[in-house]
Protein backbone atom coordinates (compact mmCIF):
# COMPACT_ATOMS: atom_id res chain seq x y z
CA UNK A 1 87.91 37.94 151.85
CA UNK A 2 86.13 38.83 148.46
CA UNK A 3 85.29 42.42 149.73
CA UNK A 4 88.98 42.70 150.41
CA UNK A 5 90.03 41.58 147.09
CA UNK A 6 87.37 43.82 145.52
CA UNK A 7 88.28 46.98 147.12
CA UNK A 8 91.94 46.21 147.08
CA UNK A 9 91.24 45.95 142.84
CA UNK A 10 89.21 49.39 142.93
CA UNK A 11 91.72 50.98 145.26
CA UNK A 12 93.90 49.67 142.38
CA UNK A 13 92.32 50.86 139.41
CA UNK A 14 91.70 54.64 140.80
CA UNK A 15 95.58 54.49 141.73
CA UNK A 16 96.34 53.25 137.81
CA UNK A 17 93.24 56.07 136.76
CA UNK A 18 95.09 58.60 138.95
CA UNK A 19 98.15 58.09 137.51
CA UNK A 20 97.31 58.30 133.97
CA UNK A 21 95.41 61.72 134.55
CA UNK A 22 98.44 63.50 135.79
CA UNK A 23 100.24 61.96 133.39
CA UNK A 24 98.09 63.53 130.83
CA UNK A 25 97.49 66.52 132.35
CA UNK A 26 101.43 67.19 132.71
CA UNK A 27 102.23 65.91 129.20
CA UNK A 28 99.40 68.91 128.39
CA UNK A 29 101.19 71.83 130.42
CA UNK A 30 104.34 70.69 128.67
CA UNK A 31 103.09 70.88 125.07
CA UNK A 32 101.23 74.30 126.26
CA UNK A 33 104.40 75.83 127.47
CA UNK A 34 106.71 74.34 124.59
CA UNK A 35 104.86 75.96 121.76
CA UNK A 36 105.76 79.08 120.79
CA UNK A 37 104.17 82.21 121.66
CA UNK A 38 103.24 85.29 118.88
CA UNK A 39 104.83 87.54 118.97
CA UNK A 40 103.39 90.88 117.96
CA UNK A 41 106.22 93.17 116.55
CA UNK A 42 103.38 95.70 115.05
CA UNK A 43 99.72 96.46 115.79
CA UNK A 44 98.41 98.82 113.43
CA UNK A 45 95.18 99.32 111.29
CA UNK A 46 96.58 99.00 107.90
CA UNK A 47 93.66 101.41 107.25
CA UNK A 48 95.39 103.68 109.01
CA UNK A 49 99.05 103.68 107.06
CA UNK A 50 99.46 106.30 104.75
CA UNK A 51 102.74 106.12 103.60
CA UNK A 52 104.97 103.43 102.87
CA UNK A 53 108.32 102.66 101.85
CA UNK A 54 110.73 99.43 101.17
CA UNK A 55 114.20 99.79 99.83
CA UNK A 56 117.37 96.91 99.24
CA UNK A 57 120.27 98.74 98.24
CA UNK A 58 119.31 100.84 95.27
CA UNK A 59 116.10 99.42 94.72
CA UNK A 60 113.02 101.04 96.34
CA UNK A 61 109.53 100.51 96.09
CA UNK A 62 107.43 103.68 98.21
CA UNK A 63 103.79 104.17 97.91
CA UNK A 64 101.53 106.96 99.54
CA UNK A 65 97.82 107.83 99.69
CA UNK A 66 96.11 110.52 97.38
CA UNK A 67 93.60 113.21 99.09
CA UNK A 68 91.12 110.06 98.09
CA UNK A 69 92.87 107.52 100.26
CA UNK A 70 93.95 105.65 97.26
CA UNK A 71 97.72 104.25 97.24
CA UNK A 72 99.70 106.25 94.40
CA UNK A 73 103.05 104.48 93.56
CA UNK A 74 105.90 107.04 94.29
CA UNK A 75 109.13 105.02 92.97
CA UNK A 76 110.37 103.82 91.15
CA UNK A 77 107.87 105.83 89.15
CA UNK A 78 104.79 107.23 89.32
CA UNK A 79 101.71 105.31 88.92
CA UNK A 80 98.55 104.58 89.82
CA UNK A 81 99.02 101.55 92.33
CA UNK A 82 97.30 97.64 92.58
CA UNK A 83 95.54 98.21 96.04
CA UNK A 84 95.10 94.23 95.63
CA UNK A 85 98.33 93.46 95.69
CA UNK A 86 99.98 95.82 97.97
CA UNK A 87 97.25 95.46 100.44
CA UNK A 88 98.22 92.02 101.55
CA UNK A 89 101.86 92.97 102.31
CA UNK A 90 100.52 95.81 104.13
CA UNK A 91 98.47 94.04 106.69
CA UNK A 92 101.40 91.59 107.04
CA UNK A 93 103.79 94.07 107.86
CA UNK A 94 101.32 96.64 110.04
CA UNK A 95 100.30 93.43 112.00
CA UNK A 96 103.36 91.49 112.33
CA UNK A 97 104.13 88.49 114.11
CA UNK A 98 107.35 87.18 114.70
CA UNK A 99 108.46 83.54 114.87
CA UNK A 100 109.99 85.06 118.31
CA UNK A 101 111.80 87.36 120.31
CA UNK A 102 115.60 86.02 119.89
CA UNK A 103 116.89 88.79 122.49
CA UNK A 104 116.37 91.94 124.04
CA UNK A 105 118.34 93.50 122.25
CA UNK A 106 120.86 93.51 119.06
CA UNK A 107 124.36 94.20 120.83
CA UNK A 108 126.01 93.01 117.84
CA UNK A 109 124.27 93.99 114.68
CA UNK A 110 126.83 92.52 112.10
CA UNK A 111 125.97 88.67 113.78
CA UNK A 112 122.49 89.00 112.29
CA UNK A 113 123.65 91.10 109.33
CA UNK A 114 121.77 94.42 110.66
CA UNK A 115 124.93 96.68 110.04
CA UNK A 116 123.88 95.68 105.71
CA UNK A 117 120.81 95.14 106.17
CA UNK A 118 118.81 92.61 103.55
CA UNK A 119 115.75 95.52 103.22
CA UNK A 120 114.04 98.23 105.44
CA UNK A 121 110.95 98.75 105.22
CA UNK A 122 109.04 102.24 106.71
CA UNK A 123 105.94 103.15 107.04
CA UNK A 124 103.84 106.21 108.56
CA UNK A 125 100.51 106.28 109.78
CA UNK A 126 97.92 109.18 109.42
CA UNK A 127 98.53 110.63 113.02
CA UNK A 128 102.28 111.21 111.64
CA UNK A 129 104.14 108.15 113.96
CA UNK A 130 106.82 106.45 111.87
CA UNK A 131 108.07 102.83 111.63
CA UNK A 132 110.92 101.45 110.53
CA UNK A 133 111.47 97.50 110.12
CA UNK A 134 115.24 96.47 109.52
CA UNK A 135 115.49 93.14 108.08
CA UNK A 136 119.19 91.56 108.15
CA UNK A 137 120.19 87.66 107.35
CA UNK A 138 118.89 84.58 107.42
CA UNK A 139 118.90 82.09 110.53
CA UNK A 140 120.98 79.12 110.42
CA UNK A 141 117.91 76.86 109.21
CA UNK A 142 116.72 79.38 106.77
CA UNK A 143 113.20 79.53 108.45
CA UNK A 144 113.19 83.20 108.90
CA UNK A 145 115.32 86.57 109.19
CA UNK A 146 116.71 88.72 111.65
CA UNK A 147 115.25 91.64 112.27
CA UNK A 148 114.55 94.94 114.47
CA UNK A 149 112.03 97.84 114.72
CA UNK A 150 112.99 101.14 115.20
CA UNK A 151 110.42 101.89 118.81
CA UNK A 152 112.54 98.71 120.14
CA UNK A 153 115.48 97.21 120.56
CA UNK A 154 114.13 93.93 120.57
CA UNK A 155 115.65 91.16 118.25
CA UNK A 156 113.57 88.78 116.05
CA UNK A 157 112.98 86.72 114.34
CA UNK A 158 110.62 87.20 111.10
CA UNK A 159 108.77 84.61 109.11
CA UNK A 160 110.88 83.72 105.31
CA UNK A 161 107.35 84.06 103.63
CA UNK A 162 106.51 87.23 104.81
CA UNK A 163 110.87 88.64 103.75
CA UNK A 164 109.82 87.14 100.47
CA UNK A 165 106.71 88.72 99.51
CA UNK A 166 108.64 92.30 100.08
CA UNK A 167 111.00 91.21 97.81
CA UNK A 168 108.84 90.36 95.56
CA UNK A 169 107.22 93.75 96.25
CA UNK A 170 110.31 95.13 95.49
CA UNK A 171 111.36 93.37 92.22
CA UNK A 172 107.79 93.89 90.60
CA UNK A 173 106.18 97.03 92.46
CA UNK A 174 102.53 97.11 92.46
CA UNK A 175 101.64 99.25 89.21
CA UNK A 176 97.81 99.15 88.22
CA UNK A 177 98.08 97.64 84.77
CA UNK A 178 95.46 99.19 81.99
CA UNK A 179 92.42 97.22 81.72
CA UNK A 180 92.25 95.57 78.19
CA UNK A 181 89.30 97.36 76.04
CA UNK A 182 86.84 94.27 74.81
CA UNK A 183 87.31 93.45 71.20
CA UNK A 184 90.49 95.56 70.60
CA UNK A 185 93.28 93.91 69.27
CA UNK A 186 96.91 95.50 69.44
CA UNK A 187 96.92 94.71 65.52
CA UNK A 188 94.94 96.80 64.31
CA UNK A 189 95.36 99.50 62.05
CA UNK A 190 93.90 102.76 61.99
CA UNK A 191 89.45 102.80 61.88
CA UNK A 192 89.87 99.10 62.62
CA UNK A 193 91.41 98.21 59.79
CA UNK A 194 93.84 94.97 60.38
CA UNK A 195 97.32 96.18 60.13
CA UNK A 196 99.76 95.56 57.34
């Protein structure tokens, strides 16, 4: 009778052990297939881009690369350019991600406020291909903007941080500033002499 009762209990136990593992294991596919997927809207080299342009109604920001390979700023004047600060928008935008792929298409541009668009952003790489990003409104929440790519006609959705640092590309474009000289003081007066 005990051997009953004790097999009976394991018989039991793997049933409850059983259970729990699918359990588990299903909960696990689940999560898996809930969470979202990237979604690669560009795959470039940002080594690679030699041209690059962002404009928002009349503002524009464009850079391009001298014979050297070193970004120039083209507009809206010409400078030397802060690689260190346009770099990091560059490799967000030549190796974009979206938050996802909101349709296969745009059928009606003015919903997402693609027929005005917020910016567009274009950029070239050295073999001469040509990109164009155009960024319309925000989504409902305000996580992210609309947005389509000129080789597709693929609707996303892009990430607010990344529609935010072009803007602020685009309100302060990336001029190199002059290096202070050591010990020089805008003061001064001619040989050295503190100004009047």
């Amino acid at each position: 009778m005990k051997t009953y009762r004790s097999t009976f209990l394991m018989v039991a136990v793997l049933v409850v052990l059983g259970a729990l593992v699918y359990i588990v294991e299903f909960q696990g596919q689940n999560d898996s297939a809930g969470a979202p997927k990237e979604t690669r809207v560009f795959s470039y080299n940002e080594q690679d881009v030699v041209a690059f342009e962002l404009q928002s109604g009349q503002k524009r920001t464009a850079l391009a690369k001298d014979d050297q390979g070193h970004w120039q700023l083209t507009a809206p004047e010409q400078a030397e350019a802060d690689e260190w600060s346009f770099d990091t928008v560059l490799w967000q935008v030549a190796k974009l991600s979206a938050d996802s792929k909101v349709a296969d298409s745009a059928d009606q541009p003015q919903t997402y406020g693609l027929d005005r668009p917020t910016m567009v952003v274009t950029f070239r790489t050295k073999d001469g291909h040509e990109e164009t990003l155009t960024i319309g409104s925000a989504n409902p929440r305000g996580t992210g903007n609309y947005a389509v790519t000129s080789d597709s006609p693929a609707l996303y959705l892009i990430n607010t941080a990344i529609v935010t640092d072009l803007q602020n590309l685009l309100t302060v474009p990336p001029k190199l500033q002059p290096t202070p000289t050591p010990g020089a003081s805008p003061e001064a007066g001619p040989a050295g002499t503190a100004a009047p």
